[in-house]
N, C-alpha and C. Protein backbone atom coordinates (compact mmCIF):
# COMPACT_ATOMS: atom_id res chain seq x y z
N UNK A 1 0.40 -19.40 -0.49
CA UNK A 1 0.31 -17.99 -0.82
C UNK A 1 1.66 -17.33 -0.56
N UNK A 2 2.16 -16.41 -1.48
CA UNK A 2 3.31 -15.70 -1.08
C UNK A 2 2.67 -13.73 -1.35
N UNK A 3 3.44 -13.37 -0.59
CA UNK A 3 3.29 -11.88 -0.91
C UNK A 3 4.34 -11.36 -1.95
N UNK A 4 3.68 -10.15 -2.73
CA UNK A 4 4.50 -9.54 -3.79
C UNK A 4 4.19 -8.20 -3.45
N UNK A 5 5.45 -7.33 -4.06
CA UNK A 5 5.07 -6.13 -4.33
C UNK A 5 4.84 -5.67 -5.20
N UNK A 6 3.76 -4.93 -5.72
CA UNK A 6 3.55 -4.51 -7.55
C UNK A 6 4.06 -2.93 -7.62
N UNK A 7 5.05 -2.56 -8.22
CA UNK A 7 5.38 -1.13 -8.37
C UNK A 7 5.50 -1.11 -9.52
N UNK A 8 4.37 0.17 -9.80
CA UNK A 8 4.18 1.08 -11.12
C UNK A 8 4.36 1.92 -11.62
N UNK A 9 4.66 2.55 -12.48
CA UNK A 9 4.61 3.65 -12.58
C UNK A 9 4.31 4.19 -13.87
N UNK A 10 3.11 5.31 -13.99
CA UNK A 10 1.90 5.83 -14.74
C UNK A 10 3.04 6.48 -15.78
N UNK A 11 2.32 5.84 -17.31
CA UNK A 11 3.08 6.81 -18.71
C UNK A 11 2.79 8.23 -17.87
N UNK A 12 3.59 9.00 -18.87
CA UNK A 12 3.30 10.50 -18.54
C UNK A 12 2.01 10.80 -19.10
N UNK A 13 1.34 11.47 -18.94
CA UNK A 13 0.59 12.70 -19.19
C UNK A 13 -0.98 11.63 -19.36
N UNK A 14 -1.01 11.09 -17.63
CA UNK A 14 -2.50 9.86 -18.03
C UNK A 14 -2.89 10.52 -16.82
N UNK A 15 -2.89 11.52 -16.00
CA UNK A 15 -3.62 11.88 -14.70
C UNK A 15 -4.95 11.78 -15.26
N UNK A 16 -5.50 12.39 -16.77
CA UNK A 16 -7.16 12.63 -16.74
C UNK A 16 -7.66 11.29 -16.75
N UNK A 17 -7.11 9.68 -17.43
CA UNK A 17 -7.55 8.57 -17.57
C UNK A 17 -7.57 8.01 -16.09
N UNK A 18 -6.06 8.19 -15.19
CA UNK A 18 -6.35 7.64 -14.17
C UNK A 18 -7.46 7.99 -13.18
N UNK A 19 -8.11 9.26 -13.34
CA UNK A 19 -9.24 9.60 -12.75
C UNK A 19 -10.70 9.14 -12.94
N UNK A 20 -10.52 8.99 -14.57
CA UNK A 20 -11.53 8.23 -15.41
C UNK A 20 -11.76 7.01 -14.82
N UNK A 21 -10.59 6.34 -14.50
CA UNK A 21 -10.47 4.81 -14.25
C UNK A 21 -10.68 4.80 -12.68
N UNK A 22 -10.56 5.35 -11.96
CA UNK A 22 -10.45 5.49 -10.93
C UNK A 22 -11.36 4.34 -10.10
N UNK A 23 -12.79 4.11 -10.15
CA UNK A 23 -13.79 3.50 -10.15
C UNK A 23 -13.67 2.23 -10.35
N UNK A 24 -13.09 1.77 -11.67
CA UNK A 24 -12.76 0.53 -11.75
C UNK A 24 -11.73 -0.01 -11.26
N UNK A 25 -10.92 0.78 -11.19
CA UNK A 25 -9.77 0.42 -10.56
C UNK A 25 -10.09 0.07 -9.19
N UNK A 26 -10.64 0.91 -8.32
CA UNK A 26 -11.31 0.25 -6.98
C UNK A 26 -12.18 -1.12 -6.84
N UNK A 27 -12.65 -1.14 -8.03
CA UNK A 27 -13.39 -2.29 -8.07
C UNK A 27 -12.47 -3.46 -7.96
N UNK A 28 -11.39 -3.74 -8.95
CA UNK A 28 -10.77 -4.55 -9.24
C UNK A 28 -9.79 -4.70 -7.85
N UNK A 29 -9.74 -3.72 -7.46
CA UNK A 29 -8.44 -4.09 -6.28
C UNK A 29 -9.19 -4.81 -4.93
N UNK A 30 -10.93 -4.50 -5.01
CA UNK A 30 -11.46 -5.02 -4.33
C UNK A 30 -11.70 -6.56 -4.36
N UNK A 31 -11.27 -7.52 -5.35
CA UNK A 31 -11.02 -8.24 -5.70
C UNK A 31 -9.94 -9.20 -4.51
N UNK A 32 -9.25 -8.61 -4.46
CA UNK A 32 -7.91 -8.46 -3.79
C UNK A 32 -7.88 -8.10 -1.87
N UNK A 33 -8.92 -6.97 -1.97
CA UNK A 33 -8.93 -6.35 -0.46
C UNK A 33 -8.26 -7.45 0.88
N UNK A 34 -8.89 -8.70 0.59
CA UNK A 34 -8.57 -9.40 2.19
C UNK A 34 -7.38 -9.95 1.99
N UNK A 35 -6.56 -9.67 1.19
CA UNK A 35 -5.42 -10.16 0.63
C UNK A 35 -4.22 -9.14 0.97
N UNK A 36 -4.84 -7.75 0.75
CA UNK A 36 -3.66 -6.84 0.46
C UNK A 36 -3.14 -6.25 2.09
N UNK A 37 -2.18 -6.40 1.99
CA UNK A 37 -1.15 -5.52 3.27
C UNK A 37 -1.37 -4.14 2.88
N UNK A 38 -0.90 -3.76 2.12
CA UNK A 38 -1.28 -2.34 1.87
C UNK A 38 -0.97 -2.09 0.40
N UNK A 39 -1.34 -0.61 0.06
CA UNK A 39 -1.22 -0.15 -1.43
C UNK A 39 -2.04 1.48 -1.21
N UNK A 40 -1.40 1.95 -1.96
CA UNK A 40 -1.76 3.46 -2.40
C UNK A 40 -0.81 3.99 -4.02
N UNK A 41 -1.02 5.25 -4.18
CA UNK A 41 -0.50 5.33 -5.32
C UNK A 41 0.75 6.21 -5.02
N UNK A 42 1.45 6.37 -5.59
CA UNK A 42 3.24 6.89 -5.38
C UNK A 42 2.53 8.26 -5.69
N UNK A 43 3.40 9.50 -5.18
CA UNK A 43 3.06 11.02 -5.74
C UNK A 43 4.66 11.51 -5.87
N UNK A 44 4.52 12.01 -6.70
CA UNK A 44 5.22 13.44 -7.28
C UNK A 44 5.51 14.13 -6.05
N UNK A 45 7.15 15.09 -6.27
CA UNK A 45 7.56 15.71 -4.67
C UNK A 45 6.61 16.85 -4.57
N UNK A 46 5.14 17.13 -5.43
CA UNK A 46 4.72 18.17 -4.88
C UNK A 46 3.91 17.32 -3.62
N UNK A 47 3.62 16.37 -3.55
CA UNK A 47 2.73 15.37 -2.87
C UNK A 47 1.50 15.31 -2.84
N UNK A 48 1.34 15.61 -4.18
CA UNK A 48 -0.15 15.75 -4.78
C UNK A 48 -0.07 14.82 -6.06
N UNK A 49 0.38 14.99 -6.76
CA UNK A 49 0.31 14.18 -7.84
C UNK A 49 0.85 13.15 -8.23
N UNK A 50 -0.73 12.10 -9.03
CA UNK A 50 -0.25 10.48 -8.51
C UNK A 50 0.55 10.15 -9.81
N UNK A 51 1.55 9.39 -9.53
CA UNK A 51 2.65 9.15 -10.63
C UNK A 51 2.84 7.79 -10.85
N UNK A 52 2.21 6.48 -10.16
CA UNK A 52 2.15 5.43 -10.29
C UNK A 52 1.73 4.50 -8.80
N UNK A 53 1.69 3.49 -8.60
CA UNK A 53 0.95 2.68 -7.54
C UNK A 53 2.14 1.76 -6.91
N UNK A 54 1.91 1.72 -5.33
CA UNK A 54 2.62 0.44 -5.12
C UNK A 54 1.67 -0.13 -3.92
N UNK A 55 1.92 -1.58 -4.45
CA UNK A 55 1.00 -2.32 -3.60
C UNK A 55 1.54 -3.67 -2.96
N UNK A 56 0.84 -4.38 -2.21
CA UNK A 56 1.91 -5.22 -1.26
C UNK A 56 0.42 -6.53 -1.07
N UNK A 57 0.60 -7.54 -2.30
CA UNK A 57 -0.46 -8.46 -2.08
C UNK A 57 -0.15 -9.80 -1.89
N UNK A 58 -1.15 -10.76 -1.18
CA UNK A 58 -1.04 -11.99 -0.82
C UNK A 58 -1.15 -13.09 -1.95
N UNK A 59 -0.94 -13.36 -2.92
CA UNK A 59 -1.45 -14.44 -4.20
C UNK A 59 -0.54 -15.60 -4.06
N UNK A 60 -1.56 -16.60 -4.79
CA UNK A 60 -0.87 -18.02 -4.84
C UNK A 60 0.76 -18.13 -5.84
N UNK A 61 1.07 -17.20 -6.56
CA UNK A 61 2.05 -17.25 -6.99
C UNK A 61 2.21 -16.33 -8.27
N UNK A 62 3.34 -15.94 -8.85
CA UNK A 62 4.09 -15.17 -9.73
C UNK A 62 2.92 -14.44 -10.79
N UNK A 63 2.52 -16.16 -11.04
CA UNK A 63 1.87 -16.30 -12.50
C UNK A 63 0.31 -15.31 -12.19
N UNK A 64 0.10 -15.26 -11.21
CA UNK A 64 -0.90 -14.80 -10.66
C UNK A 64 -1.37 -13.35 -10.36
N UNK A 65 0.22 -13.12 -10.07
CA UNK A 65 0.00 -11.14 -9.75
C UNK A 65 0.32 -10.98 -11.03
N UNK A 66 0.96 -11.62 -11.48
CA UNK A 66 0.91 -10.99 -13.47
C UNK A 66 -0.08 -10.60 -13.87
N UNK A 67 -1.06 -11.88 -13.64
CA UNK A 67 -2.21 -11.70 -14.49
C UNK A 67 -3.37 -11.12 -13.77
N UNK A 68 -3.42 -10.28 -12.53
CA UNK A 68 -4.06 -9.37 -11.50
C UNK A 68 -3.83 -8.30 -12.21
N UNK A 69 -2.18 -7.41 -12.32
CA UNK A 69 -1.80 -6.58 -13.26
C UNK A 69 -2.28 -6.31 -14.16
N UNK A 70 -2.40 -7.46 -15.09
CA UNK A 70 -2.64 -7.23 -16.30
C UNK A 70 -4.33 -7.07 -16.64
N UNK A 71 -4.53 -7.75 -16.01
CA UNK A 71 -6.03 -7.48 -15.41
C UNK A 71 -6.60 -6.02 -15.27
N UNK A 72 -5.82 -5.51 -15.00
CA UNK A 72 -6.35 -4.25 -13.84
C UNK A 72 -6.73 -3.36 -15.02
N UNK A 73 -8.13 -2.29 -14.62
CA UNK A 73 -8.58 -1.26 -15.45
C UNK A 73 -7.24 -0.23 -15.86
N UNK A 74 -6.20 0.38 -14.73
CA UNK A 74 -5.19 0.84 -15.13
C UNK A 74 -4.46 0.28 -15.98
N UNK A 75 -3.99 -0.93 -16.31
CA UNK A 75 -3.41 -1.16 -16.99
C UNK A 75 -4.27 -1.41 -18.49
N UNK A 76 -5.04 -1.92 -18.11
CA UNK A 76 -6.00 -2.17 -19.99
C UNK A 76 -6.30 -0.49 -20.15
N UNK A 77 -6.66 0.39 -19.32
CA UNK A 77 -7.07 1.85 -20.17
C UNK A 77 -5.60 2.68 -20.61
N UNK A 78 -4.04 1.84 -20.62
CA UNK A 78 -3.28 2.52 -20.54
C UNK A 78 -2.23 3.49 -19.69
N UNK A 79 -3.25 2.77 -18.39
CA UNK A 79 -2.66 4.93 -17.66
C UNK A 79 -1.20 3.65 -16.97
N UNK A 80 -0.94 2.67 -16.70
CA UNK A 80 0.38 2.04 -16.20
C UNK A 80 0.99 2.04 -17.39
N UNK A 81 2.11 1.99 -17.15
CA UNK A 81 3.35 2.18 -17.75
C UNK A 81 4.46 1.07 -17.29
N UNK A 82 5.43 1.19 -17.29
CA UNK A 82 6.75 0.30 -16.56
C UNK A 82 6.09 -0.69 -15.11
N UNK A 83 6.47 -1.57 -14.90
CA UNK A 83 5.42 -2.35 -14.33
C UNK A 83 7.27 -3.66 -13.46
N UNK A 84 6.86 -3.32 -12.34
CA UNK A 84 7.92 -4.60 -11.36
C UNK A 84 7.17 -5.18 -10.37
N UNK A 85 7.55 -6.68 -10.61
CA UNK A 85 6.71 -7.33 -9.25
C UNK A 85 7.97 -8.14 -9.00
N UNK A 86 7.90 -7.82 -7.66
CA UNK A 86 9.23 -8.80 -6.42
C UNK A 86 7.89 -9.44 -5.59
N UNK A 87 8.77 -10.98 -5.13
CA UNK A 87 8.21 -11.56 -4.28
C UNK A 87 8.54 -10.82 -2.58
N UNK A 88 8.14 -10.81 -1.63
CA UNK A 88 8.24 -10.02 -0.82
C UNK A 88 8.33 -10.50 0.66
N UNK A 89 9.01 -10.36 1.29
CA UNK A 89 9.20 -11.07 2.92
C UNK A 89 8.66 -10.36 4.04
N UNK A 90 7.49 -10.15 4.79
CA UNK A 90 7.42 -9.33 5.48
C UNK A 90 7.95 -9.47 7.15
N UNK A 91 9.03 -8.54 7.50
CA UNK A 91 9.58 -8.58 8.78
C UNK A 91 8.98 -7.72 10.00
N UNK A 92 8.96 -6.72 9.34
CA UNK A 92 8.49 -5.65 10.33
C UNK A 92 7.26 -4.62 10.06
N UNK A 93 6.38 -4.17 10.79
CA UNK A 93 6.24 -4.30 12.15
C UNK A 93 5.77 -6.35 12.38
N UNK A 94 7.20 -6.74 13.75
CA UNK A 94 6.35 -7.94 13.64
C UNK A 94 5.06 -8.87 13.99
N UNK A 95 4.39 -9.98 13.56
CA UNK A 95 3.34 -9.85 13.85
C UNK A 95 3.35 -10.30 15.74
N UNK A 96 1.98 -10.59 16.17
CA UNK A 96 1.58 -10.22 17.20
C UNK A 96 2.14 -11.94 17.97
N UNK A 97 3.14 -11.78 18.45
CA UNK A 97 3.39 -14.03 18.80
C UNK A 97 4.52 -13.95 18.31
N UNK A 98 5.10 -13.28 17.59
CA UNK A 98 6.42 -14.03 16.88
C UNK A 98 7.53 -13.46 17.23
């Protein structure tokens, strides 16, 4: 397993779909839950409004968070847009022994 980071970020003008989707989108990331370090969605400097997602997951490899992505209700209903996944090293905070 390696960790990745998925950073997104939502076409313009999809806030009403991403709300729509909202539901499935939880579903699908639940998929994922015992896997993920963390994830929430990026906001806008008013710090209210969601402008795309970043998330920090455990998968067997590349080919894999691609197709999680591509997977995802956000992305099949449209509301993602521009889409980067880095493989990811986690240092800090370190864990609990090391």
């Amino acid at each position: 397993m390696m960790l990745f980071v998925v950073y997104v970020l939502d076409k313009p003008g999809t806030g009403k779909q991403r709300l729509a989707l909202k539901p499935a989108q939880y579903e699908h990331l639940g998929k994922v839950e015992n896997r993920m370090v963390t994830g929430g969605p990026l906001l806008a400097e008013d710090g209210e409004t969601m402008i795309g997602s970043l998330l920090i997951i455990d998968l067997p490899d590349r080919a894999a968070a691609e197709s999680w992505l591509a997977e995802a209700p956000f992305t099949q209903g449209g509301v993602f847009g521009e889409a980067t996944i880095y493989p990811y090293k986690h240092n800090w905070p370190r864990a609990e022994g090391s």
